[in-house]
C-alpha atoms as a PDB file:
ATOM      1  CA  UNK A   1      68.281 106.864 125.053  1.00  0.00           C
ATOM      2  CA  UNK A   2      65.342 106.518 122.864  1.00  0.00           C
ATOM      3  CA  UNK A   3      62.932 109.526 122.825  1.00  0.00           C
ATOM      4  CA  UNK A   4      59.502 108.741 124.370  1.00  0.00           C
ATOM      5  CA  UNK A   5      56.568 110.999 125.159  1.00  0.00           C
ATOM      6  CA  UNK A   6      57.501 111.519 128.361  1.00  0.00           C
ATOM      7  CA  UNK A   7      61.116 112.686 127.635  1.00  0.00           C
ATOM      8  CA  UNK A   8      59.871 114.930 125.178  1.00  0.00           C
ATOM      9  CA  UNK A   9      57.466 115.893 127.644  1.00  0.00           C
ATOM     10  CA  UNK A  10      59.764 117.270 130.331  1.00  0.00           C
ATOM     11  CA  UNK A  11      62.298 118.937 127.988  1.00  0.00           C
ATOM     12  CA  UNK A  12      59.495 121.058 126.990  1.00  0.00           C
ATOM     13  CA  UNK A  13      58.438 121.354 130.596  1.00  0.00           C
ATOM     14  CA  UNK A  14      61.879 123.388 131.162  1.00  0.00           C
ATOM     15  CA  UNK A  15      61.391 125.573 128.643  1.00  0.00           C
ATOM     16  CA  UNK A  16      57.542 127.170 129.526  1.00  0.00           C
ATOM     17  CA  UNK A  17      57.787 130.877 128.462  1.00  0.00           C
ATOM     18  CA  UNK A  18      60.193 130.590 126.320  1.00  0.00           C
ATOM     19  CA  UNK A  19      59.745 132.017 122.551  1.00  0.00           C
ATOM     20  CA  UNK A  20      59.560 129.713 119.586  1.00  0.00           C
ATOM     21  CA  UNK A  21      58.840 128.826 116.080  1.00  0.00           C
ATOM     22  CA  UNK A  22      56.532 125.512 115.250  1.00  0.00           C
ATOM     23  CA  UNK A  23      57.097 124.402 111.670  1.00  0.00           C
ATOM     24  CA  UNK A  24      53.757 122.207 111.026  1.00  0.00           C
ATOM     25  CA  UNK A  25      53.392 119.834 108.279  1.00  0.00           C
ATOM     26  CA  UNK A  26      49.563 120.567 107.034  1.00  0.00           C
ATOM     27  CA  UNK A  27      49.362 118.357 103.919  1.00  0.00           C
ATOM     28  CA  UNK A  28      51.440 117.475 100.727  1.00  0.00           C
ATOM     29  CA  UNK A  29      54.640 119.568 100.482  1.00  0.00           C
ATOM     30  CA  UNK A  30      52.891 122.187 102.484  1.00  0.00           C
ATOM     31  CA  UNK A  31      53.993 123.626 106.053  1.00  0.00           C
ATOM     32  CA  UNK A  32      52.963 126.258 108.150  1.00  0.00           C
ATOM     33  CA  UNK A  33      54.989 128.132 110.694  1.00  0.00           C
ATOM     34  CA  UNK A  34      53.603 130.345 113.820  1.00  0.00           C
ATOM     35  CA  UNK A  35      55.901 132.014 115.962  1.00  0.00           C
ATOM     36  CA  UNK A  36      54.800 132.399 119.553  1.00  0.00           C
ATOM     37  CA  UNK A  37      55.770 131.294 123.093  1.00  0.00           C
ATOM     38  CA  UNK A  38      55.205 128.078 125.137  1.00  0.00           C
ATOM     39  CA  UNK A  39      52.296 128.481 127.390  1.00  0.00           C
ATOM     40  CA  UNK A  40      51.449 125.288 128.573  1.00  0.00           C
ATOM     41  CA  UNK A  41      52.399 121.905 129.246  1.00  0.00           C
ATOM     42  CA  UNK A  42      49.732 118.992 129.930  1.00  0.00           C
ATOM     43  CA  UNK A  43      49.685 115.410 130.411  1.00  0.00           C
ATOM     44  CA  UNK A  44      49.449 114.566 126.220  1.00  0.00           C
ATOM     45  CA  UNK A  45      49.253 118.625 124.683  1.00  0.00           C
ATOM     46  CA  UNK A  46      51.459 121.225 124.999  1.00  0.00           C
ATOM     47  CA  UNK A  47      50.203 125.102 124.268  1.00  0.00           C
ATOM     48  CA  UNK A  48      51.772 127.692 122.518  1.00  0.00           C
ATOM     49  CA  UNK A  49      50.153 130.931 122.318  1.00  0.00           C
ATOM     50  CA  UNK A  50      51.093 132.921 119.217  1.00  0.00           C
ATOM     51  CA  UNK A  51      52.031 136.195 117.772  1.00  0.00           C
ATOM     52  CA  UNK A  52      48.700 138.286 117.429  1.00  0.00           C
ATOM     53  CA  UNK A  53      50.672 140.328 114.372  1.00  0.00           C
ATOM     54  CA  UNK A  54      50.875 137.103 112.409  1.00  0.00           C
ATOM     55  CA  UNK A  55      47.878 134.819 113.175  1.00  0.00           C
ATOM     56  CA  UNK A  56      44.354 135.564 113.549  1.00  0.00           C
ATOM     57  CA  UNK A  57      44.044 132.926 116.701  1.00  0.00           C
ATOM     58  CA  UNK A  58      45.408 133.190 120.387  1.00  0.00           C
ATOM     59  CA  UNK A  59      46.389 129.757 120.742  1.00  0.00           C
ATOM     60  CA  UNK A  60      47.220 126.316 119.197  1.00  0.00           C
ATOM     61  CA  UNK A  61      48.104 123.041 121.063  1.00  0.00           C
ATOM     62  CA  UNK A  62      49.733 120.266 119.544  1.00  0.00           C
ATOM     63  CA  UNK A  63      50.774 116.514 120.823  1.00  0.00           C
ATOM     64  CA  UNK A  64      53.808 115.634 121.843  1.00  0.00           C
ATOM     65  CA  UNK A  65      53.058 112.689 119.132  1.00  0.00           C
ATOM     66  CA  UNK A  66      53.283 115.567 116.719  1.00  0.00           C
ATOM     67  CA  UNK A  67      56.918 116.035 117.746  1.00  0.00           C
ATOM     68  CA  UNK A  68      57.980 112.054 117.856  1.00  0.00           C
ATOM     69  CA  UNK A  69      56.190 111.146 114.538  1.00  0.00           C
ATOM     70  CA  UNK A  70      57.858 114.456 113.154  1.00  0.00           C
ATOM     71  CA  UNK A  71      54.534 115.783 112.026  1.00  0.00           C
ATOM     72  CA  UNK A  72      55.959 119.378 113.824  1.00  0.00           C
ATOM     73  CA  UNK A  73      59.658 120.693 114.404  1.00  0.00           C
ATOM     74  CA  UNK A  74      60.094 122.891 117.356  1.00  0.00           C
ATOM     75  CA  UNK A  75      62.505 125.602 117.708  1.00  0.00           C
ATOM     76  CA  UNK A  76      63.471 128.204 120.289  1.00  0.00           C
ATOM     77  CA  UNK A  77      64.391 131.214 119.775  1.00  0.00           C
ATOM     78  CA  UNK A  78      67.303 131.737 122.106  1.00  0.00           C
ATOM     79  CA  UNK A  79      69.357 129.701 119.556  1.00  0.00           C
ATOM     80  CA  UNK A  80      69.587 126.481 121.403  1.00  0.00           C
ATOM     81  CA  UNK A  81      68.012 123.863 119.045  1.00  0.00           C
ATOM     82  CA  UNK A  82      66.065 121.429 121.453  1.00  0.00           C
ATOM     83  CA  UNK A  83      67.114 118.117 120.378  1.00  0.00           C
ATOM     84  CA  UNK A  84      63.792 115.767 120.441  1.00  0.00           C
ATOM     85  CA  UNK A  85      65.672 113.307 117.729  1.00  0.00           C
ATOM     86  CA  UNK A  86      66.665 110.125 119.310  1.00  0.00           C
ATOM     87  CA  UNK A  87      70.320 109.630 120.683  1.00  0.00           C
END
C-alpha cells in the first residue's frame, strides 16, 4: 500500500506520548537530532515537544510531508521502528 499523508498521519496518531528521536535534514550533509515526545497530532503538523536538557525551545512541529519526502526520519524509543517507507 503506498504511503500517503493520511496513513502516515494515523500511525503517528497511535503513538501520541510516546518518546522519540527526529533526525532532521537542515542543509548540505548536515542533520540535526532532538529527542522528545509526541505531543500533538493535527490535520497537516504533528508536535513534538523536546528535551529541555538538550534544546533551548519547548516545541517543534514538522509536516507529515517532512516524513514522505524524507526530509525527517522518526524513531521511537521503545525499539519498534515505525515503518513510514512504502510497502
Amino acid at each position: 500500500m503506498p504511503n500517503t499523508l493520511a496513513t502516515i498521519k494515523d500511525k503517528l496518531d497511535g503513538r501520541i506520548g510516546e518518546e522519540l528521536l527526529v533526525v532532521a535534514q537542515i542543509g548540505r550533509k548536515k542533520i540535526t537530532k532532538r529527542r522528545g515526545r509526541l505531543h500533538m497530532t493535527y490535520p497537516a503538523v504533528f508536535v513534538v515537544d523536546l528535551d529541555q536538557d538538550e534544546n533551548s525551545f519547548e516545541r517543534v512541529s514538522y509536516s507529515y510531508t517532512d516524513i514522505l519526502t524524507r526530509n525527517i526520519e522518526v524513531n521511537f524509543d521503545d525499539g519498534d521502528v515505525e515503518e513510514f517507507d512504502e510497502d
